[in-house]
PDB file of N, CA and C in Angstrom:
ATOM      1  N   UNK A   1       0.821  -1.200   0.000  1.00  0.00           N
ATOM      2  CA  UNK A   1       0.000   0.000   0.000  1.00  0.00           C
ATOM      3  C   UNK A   1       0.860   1.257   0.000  1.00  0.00           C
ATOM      4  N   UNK A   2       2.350   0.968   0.247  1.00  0.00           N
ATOM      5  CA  UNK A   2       3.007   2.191   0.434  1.00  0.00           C
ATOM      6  C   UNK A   2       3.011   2.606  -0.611  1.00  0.00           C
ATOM      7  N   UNK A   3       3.542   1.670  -1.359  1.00  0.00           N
ATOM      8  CA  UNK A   3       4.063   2.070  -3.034  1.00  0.00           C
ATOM      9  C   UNK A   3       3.000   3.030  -3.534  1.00  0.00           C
ATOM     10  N   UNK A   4       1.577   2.552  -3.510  1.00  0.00           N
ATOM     11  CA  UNK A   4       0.698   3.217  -4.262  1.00  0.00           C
ATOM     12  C   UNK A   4       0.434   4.468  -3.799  1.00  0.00           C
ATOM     13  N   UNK A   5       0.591   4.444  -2.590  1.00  0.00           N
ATOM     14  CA  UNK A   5       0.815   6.056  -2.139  1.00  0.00           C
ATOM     15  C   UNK A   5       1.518   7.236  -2.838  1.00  0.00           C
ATOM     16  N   UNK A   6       3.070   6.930  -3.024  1.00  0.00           N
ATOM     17  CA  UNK A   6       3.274   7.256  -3.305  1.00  0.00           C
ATOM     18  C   UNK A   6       3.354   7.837  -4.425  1.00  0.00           C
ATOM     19  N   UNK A   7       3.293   6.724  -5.639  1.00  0.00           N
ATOM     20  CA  UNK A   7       2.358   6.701  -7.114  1.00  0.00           C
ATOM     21  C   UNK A   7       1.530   7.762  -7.255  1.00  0.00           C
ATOM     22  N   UNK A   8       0.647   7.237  -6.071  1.00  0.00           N
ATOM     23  CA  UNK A   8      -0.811   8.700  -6.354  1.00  0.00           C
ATOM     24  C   UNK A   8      -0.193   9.708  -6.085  1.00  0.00           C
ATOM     25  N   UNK A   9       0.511  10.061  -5.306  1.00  0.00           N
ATOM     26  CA  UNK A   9       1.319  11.432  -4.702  1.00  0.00           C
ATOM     27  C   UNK A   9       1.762  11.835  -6.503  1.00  0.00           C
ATOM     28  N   UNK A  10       2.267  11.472  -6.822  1.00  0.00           N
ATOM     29  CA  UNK A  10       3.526  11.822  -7.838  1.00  0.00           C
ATOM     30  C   UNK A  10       2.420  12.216  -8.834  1.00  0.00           C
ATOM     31  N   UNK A  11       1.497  11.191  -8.917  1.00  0.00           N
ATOM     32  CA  UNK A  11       0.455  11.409  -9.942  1.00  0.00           C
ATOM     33  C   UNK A  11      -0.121  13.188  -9.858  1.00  0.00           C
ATOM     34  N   UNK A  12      -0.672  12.834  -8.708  1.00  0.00           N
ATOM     35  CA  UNK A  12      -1.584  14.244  -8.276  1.00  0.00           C
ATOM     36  C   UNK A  12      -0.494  15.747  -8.501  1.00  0.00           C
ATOM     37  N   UNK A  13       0.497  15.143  -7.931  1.00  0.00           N
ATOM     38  CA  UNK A  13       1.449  16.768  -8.392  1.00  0.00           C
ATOM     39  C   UNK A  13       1.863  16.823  -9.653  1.00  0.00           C
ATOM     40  N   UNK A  14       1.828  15.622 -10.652  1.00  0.00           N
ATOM     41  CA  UNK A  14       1.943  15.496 -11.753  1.00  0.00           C
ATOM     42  C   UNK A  14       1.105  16.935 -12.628  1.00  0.00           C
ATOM     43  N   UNK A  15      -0.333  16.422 -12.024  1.00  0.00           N
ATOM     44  CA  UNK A  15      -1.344  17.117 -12.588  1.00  0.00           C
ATOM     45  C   UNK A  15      -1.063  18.698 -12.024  1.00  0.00           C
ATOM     46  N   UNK A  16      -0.847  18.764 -10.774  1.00  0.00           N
ATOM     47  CA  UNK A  16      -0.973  20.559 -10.532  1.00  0.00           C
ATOM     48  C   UNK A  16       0.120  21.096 -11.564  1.00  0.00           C
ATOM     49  N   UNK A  17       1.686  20.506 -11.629  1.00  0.00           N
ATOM     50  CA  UNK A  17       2.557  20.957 -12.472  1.00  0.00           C
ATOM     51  C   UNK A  17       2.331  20.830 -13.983  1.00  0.00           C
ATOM     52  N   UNK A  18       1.850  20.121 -13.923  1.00  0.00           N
ATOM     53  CA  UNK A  18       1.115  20.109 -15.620  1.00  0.00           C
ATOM     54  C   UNK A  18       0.358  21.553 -15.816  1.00  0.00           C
ATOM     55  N   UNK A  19      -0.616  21.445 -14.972  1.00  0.00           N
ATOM     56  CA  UNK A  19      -1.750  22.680 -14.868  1.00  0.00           C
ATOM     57  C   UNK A  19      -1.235  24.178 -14.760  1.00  0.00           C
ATOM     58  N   UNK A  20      -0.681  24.577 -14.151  1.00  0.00           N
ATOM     59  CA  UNK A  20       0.399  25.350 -13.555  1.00  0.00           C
ATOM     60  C   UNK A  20       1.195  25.761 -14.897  1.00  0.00           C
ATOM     61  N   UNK A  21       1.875  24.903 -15.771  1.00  0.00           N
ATOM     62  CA  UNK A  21       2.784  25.385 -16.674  1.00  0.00           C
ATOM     63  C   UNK A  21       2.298  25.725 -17.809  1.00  0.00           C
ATOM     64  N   UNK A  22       0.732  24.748 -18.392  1.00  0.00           N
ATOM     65  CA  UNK A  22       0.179  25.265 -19.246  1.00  0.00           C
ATOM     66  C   UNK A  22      -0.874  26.569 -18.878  1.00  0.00           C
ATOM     67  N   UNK A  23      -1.296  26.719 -17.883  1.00  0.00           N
ATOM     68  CA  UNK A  23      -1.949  28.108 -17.826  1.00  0.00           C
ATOM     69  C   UNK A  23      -1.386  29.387 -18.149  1.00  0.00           C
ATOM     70  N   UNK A  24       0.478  29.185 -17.462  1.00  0.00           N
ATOM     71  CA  UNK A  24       1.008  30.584 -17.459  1.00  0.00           C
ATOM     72  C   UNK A  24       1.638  30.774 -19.158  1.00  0.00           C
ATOM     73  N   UNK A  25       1.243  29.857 -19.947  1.00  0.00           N
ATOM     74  CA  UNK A  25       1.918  30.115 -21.356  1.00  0.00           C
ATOM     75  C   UNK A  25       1.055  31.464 -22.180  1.00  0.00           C
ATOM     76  N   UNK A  26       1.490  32.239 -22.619  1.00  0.00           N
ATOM     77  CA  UNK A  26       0.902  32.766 -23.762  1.00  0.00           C
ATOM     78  C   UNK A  26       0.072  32.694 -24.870  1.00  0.00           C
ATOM     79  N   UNK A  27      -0.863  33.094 -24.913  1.00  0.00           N
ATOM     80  CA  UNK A  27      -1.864  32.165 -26.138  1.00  0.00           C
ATOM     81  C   UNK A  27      -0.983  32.092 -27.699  1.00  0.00           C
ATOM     82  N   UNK A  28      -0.491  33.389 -27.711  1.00  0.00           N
ATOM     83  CA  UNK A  28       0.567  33.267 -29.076  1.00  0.00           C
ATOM     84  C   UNK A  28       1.267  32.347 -29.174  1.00  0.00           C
ATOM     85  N   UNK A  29       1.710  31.759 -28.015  1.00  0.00           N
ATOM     86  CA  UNK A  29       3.239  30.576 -28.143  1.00  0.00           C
ATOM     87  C   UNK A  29       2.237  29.395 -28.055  1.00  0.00           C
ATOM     88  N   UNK A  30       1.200  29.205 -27.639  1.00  0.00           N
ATOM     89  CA  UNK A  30       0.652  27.913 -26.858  1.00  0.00           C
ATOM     90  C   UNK A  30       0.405  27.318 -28.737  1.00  0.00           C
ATOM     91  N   UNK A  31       0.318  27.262 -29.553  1.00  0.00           N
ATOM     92  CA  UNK A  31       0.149  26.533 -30.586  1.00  0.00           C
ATOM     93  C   UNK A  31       2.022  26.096 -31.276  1.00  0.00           C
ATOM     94  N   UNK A  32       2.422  26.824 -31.605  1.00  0.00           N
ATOM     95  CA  UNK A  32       4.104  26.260 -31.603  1.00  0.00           C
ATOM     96  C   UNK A  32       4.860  25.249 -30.303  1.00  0.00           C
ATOM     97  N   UNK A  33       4.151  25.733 -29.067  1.00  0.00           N
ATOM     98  CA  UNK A  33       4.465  25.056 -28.245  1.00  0.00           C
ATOM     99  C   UNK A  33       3.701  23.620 -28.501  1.00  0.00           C
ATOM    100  N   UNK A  34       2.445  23.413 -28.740  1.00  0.00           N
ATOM    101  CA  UNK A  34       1.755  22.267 -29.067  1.00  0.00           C
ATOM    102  C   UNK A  34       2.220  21.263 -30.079  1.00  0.00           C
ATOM    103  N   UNK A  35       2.453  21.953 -30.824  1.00  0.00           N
ATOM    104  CA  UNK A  35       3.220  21.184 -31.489  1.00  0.00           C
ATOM    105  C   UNK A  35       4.619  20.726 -31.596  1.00  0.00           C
ATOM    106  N   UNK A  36       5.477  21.676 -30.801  1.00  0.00           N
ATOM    107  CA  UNK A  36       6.944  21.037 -30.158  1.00  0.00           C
ATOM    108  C   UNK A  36       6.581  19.835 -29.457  1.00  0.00           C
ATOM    109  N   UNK A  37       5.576  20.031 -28.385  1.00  0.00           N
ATOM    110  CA  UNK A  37       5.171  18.909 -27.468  1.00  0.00           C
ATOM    111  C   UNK A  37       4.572  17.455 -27.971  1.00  0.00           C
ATOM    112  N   UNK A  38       4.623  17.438 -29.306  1.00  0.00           N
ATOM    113  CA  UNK A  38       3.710  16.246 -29.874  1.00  0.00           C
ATOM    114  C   UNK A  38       4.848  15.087 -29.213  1.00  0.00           C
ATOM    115  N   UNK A  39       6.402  15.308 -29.592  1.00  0.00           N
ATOM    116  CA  UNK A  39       7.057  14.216 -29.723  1.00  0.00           C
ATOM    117  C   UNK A  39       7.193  13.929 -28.072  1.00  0.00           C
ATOM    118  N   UNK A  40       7.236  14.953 -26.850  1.00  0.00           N
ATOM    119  CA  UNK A  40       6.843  14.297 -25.451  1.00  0.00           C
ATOM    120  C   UNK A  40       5.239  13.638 -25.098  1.00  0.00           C
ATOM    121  N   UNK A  41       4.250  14.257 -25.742  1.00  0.00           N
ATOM    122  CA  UNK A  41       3.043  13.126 -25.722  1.00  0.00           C
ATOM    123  C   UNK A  41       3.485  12.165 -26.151  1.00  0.00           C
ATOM    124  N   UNK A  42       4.369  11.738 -27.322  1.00  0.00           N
ATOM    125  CA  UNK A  42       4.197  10.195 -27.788  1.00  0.00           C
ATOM    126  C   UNK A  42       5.103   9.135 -26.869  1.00  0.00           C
ATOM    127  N   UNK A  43       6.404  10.330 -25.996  1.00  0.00           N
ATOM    128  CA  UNK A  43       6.918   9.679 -25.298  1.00  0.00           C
ATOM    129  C   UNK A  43       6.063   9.187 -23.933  1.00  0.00           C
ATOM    130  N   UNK A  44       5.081  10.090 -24.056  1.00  0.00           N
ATOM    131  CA  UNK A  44       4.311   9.765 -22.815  1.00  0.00           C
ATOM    132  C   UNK A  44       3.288   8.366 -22.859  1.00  0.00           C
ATOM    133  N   UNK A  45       2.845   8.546 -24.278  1.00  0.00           N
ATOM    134  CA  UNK A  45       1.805   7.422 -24.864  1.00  0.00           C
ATOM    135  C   UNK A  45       2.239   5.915 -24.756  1.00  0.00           C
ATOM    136  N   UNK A  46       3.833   6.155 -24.628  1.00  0.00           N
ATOM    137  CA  UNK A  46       4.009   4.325 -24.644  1.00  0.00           C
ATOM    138  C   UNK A  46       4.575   4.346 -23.334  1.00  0.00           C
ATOM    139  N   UNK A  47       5.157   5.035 -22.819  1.00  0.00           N
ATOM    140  CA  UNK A  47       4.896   4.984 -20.965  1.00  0.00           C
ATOM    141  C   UNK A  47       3.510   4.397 -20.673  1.00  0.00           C
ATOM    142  N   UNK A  48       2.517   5.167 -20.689  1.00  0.00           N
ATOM    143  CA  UNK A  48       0.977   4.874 -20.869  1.00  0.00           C
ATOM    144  C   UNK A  48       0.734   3.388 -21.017  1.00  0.00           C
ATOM    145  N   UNK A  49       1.373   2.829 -22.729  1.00  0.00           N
ATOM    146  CA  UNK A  49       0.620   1.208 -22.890  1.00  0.00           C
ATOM    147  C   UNK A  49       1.531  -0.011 -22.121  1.00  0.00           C
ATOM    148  N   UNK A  50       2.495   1.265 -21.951  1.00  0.00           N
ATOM    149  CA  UNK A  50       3.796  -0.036 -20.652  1.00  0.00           C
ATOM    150  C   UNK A  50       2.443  -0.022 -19.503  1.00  0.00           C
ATOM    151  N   UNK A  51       2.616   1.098 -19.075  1.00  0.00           N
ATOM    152  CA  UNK A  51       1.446   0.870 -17.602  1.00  0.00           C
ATOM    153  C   UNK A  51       0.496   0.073 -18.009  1.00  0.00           C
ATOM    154  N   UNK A  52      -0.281   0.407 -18.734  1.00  0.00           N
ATOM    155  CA  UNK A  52      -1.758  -0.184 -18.787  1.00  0.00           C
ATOM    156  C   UNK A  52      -1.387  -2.095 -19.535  1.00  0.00           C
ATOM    157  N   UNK A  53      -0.374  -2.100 -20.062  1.00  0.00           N
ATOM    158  CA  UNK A  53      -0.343  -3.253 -20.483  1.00  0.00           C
ATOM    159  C   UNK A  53       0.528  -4.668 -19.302  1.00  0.00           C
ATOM    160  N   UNK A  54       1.072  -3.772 -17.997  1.00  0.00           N
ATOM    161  CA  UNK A  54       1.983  -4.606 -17.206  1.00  0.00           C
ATOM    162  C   UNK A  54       1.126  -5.107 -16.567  1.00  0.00           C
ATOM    163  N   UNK A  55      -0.592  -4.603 -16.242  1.00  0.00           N
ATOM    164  CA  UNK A  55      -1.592  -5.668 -15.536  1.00  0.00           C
ATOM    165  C   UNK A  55      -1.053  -5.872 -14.011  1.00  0.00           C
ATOM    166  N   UNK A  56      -0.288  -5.490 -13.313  1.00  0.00           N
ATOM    167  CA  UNK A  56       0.307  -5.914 -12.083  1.00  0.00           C
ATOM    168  C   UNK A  56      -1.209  -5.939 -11.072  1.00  0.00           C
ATOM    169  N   UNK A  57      -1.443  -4.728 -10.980  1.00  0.00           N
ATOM    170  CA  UNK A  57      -3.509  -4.384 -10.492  1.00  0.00           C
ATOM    171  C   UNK A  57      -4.247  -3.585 -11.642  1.00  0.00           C
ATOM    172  N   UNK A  58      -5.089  -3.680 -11.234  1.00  0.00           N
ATOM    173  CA  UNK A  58      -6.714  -3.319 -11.662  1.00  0.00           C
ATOM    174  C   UNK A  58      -6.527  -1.787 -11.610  1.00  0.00           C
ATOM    175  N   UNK A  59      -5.706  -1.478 -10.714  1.00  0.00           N
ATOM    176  CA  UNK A  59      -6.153   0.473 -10.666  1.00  0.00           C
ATOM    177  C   UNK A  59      -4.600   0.702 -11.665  1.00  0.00           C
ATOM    178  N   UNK A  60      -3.671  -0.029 -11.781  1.00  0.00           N
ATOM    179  CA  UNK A  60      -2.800   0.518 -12.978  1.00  0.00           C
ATOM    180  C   UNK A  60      -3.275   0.360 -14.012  1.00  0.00           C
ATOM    181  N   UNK A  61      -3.974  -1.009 -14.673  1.00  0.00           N
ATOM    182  CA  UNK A  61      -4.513  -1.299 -15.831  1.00  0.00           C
ATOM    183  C   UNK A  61      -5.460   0.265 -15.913  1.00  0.00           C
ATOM    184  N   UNK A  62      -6.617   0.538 -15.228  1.00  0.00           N
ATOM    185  CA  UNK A  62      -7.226   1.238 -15.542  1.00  0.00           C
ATOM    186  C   UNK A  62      -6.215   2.723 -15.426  1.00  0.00           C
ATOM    187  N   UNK A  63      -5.850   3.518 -14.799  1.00  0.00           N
ATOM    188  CA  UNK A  63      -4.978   4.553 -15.067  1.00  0.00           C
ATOM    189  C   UNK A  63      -4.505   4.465 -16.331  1.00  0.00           C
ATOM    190  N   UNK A  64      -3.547   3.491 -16.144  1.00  0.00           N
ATOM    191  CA  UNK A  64      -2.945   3.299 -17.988  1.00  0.00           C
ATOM    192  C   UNK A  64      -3.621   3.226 -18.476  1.00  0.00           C
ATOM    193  N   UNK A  65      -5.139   2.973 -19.014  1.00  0.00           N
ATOM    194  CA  UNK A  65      -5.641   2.959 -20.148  1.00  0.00           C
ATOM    195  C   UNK A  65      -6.227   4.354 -20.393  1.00  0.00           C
ATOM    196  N   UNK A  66      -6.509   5.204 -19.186  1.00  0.00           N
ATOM    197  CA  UNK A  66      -6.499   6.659 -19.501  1.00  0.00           C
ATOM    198  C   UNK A  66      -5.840   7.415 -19.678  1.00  0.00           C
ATOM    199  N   UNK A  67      -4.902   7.140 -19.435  1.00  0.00           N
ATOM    200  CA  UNK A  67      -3.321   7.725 -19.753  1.00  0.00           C
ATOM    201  C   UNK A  67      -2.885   7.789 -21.188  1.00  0.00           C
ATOM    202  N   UNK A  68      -3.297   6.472 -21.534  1.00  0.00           N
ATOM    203  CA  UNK A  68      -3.466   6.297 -22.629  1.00  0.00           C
ATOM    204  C   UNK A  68      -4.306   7.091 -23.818  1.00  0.00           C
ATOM    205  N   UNK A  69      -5.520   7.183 -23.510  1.00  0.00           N
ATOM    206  CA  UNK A  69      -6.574   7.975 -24.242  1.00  0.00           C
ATOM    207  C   UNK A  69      -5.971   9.424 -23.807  1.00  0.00           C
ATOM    208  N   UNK A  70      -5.988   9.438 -22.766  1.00  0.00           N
ATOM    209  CA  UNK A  70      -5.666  11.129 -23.155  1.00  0.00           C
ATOM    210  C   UNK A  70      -4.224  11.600 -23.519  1.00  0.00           C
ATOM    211  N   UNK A  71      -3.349  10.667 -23.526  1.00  0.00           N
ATOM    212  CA  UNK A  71      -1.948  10.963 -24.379  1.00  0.00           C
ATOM    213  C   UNK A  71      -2.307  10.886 -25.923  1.00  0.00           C
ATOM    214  N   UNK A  72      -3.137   9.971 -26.050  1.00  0.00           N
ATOM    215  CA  UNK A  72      -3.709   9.918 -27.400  1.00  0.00           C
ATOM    216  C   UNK A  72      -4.206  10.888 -28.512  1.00  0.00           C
ATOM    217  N   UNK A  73      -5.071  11.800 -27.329  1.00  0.00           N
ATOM    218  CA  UNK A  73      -5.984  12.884 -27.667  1.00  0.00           C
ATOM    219  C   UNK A  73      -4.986  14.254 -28.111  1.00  0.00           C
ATOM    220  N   UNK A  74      -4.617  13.939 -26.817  1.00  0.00           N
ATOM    221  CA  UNK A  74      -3.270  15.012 -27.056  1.00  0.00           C
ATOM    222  C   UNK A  74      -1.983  15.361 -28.129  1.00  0.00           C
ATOM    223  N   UNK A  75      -2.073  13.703 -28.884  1.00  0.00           N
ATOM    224  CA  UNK A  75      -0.987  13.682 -29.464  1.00  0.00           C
ATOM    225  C   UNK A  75      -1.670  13.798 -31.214  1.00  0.00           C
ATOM    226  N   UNK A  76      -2.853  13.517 -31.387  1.00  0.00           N
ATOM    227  CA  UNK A  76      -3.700  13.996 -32.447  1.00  0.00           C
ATOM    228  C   UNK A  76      -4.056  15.367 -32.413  1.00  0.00           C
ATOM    229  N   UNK A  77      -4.583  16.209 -31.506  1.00  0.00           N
ATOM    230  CA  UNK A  77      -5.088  17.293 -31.171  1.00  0.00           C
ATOM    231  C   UNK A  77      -4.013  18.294 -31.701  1.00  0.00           C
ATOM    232  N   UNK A  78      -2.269  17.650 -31.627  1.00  0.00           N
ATOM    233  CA  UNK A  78      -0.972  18.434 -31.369  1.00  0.00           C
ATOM    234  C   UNK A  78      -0.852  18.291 -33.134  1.00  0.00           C
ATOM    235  N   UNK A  79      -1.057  17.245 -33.515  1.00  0.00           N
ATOM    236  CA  UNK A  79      -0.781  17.405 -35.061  1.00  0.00           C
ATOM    237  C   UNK A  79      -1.942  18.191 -35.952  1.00  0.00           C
ATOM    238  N   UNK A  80      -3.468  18.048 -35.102  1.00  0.00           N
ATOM    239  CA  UNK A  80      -4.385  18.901 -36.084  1.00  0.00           C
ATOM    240  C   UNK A  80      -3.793  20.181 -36.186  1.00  0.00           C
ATOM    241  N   UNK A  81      -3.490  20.569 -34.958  1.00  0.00           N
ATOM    242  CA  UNK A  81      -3.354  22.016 -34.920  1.00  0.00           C
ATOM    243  C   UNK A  81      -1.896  22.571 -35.645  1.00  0.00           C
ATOM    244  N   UNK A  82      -1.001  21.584 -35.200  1.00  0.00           N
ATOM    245  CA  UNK A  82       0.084  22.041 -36.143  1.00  0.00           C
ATOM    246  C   UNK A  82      -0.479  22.234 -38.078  1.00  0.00           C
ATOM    247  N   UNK A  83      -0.947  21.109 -38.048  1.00  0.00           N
ATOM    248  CA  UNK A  83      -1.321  21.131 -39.820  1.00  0.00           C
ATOM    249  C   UNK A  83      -2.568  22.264 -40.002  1.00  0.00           C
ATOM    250  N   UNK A  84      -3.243  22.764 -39.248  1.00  0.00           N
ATOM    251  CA  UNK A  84      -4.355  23.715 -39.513  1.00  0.00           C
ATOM    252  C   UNK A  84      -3.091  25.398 -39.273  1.00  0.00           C
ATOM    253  N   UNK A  85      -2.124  25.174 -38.354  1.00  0.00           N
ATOM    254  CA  UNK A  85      -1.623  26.112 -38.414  1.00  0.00           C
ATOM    255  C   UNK A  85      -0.252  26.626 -39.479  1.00  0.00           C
ATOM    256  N   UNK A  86       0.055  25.416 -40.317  1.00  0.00           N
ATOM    257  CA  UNK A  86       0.711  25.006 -41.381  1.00  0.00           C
ATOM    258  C   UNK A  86       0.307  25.717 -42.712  1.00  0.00           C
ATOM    259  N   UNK A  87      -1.116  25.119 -43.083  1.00  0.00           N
ATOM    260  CA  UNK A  87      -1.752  25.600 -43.788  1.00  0.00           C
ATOM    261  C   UNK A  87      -1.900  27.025 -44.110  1.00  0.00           C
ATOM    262  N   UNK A  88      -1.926  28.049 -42.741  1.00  0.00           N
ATOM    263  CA  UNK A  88      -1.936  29.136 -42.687  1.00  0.00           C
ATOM    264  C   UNK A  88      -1.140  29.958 -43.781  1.00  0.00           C
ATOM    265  N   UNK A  89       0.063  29.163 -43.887  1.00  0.00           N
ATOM    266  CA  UNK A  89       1.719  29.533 -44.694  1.00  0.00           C
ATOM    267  C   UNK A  89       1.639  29.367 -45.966  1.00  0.00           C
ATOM    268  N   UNK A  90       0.733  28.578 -46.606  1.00  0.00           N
ATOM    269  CA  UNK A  90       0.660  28.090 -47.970  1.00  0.00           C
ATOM    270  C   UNK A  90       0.230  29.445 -49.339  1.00  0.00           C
ATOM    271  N   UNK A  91       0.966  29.127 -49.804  1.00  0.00           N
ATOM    272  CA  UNK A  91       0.098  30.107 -50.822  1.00  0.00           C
ATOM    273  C   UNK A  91      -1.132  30.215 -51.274  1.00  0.00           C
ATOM    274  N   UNK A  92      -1.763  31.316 -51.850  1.00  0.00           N
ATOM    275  CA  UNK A  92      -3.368  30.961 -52.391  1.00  0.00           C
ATOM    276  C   UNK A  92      -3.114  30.657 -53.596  1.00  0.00           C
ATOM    277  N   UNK A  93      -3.023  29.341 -54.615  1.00  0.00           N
ATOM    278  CA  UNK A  93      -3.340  29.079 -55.957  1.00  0.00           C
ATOM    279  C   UNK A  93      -4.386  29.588 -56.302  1.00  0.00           C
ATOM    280  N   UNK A  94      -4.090  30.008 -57.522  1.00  0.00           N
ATOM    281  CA  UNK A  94      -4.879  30.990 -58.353  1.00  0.00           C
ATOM    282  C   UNK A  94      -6.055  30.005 -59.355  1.00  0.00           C
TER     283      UNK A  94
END
Protein backbone atom coordinates (compact mmCIF):
# COMPACT_ATOMS: atom_id res chain seq x y z
CA UNK A 1 0.00 0.00 0.00
CA UNK A 2 3.01 2.19 0.43
CA UNK A 3 4.06 2.07 -3.03
CA UNK A 4 0.70 3.22 -4.26
CA UNK A 5 0.81 6.06 -2.14
CA UNK A 6 3.27 7.26 -3.31
CA UNK A 7 2.36 6.70 -7.11
CA UNK A 8 -0.81 8.70 -6.35
CA UNK A 9 1.32 11.43 -4.70
CA UNK A 10 3.53 11.82 -7.84
CA UNK A 11 0.46 11.41 -9.94
CA UNK A 12 -1.58 14.24 -8.28
CA UNK A 13 1.45 16.77 -8.39
CA UNK A 14 1.94 15.50 -11.75
CA UNK A 15 -1.34 17.12 -12.59
CA UNK A 16 -0.97 20.56 -10.53
CA UNK A 17 2.56 20.96 -12.47
CA UNK A 18 1.12 20.11 -15.62
CA UNK A 19 -1.75 22.68 -14.87
CA UNK A 20 0.40 25.35 -13.56
CA UNK A 21 2.78 25.39 -16.67
CA UNK A 22 0.18 25.27 -19.25
CA UNK A 23 -1.95 28.11 -17.83
CA UNK A 24 1.01 30.58 -17.46
CA UNK A 25 1.92 30.11 -21.36
CA UNK A 26 0.90 32.77 -23.76
CA UNK A 27 -1.86 32.16 -26.14
CA UNK A 28 0.57 33.27 -29.08
CA UNK A 29 3.24 30.58 -28.14
CA UNK A 30 0.65 27.91 -26.86
CA UNK A 31 0.15 26.53 -30.59
CA UNK A 32 4.10 26.26 -31.60
CA UNK A 33 4.47 25.06 -28.25
CA UNK A 34 1.76 22.27 -29.07
CA UNK A 35 3.22 21.18 -31.49
CA UNK A 36 6.94 21.04 -30.16
CA UNK A 37 5.17 18.91 -27.47
CA UNK A 38 3.71 16.25 -29.87
CA UNK A 39 7.06 14.22 -29.72
CA UNK A 40 6.84 14.30 -25.45
CA UNK A 41 3.04 13.13 -25.72
CA UNK A 42 4.20 10.19 -27.79
CA UNK A 43 6.92 9.68 -25.30
CA UNK A 44 4.31 9.77 -22.81
CA UNK A 45 1.81 7.42 -24.86
CA UNK A 46 4.01 4.33 -24.64
CA UNK A 47 4.90 4.98 -20.97
CA UNK A 48 0.98 4.87 -20.87
CA UNK A 49 0.62 1.21 -22.89
CA UNK A 50 3.80 -0.04 -20.65
CA UNK A 51 1.45 0.87 -17.60
CA UNK A 52 -1.76 -0.18 -18.79
CA UNK A 53 -0.34 -3.25 -20.48
CA UNK A 54 1.98 -4.61 -17.21
CA UNK A 55 -1.59 -5.67 -15.54
CA UNK A 56 0.31 -5.91 -12.08
CA UNK A 57 -3.51 -4.38 -10.49
CA UNK A 58 -6.71 -3.32 -11.66
CA UNK A 59 -6.15 0.47 -10.67
CA UNK A 60 -2.80 0.52 -12.98
CA UNK A 61 -4.51 -1.30 -15.83
CA UNK A 62 -7.23 1.24 -15.54
CA UNK A 63 -4.98 4.55 -15.07
CA UNK A 64 -2.95 3.30 -17.99
CA UNK A 65 -5.64 2.96 -20.15
CA UNK A 66 -6.50 6.66 -19.50
CA UNK A 67 -3.32 7.73 -19.75
CA UNK A 68 -3.47 6.30 -22.63
CA UNK A 69 -6.57 7.97 -24.24
CA UNK A 70 -5.67 11.13 -23.15
CA UNK A 71 -1.95 10.96 -24.38
CA UNK A 72 -3.71 9.92 -27.40
CA UNK A 73 -5.98 12.88 -27.67
CA UNK A 74 -3.27 15.01 -27.06
CA UNK A 75 -0.99 13.68 -29.46
CA UNK A 76 -3.70 14.00 -32.45
CA UNK A 77 -5.09 17.29 -31.17
CA UNK A 78 -0.97 18.43 -31.37
CA UNK A 79 -0.78 17.40 -35.06
CA UNK A 80 -4.38 18.90 -36.08
CA UNK A 81 -3.35 22.02 -34.92
CA UNK A 82 0.08 22.04 -36.14
CA UNK A 83 -1.32 21.13 -39.82
CA UNK A 84 -4.36 23.71 -39.51
CA UNK A 85 -1.62 26.11 -38.41
CA UNK A 86 0.71 25.01 -41.38
CA UNK A 87 -1.75 25.60 -43.79
CA UNK A 88 -1.94 29.14 -42.69
CA UNK A 89 1.72 29.53 -44.69
CA UNK A 90 0.66 28.09 -47.97
CA UNK A 91 0.10 30.11 -50.82
CA UNK A 92 -3.37 30.96 -52.39
CA UNK A 93 -3.34 29.08 -55.96
CA UNK A 94 -4.88 30.99 -58.35
Amino acid sequence: MGDFAVLLTIFVLAIFVGFEVITKVSPILHTPLMSGSNAISGITLIGAILSAGSQKTQVTMILGLAAVIFATINVVGGFVVTHRMLRKFRRKEE
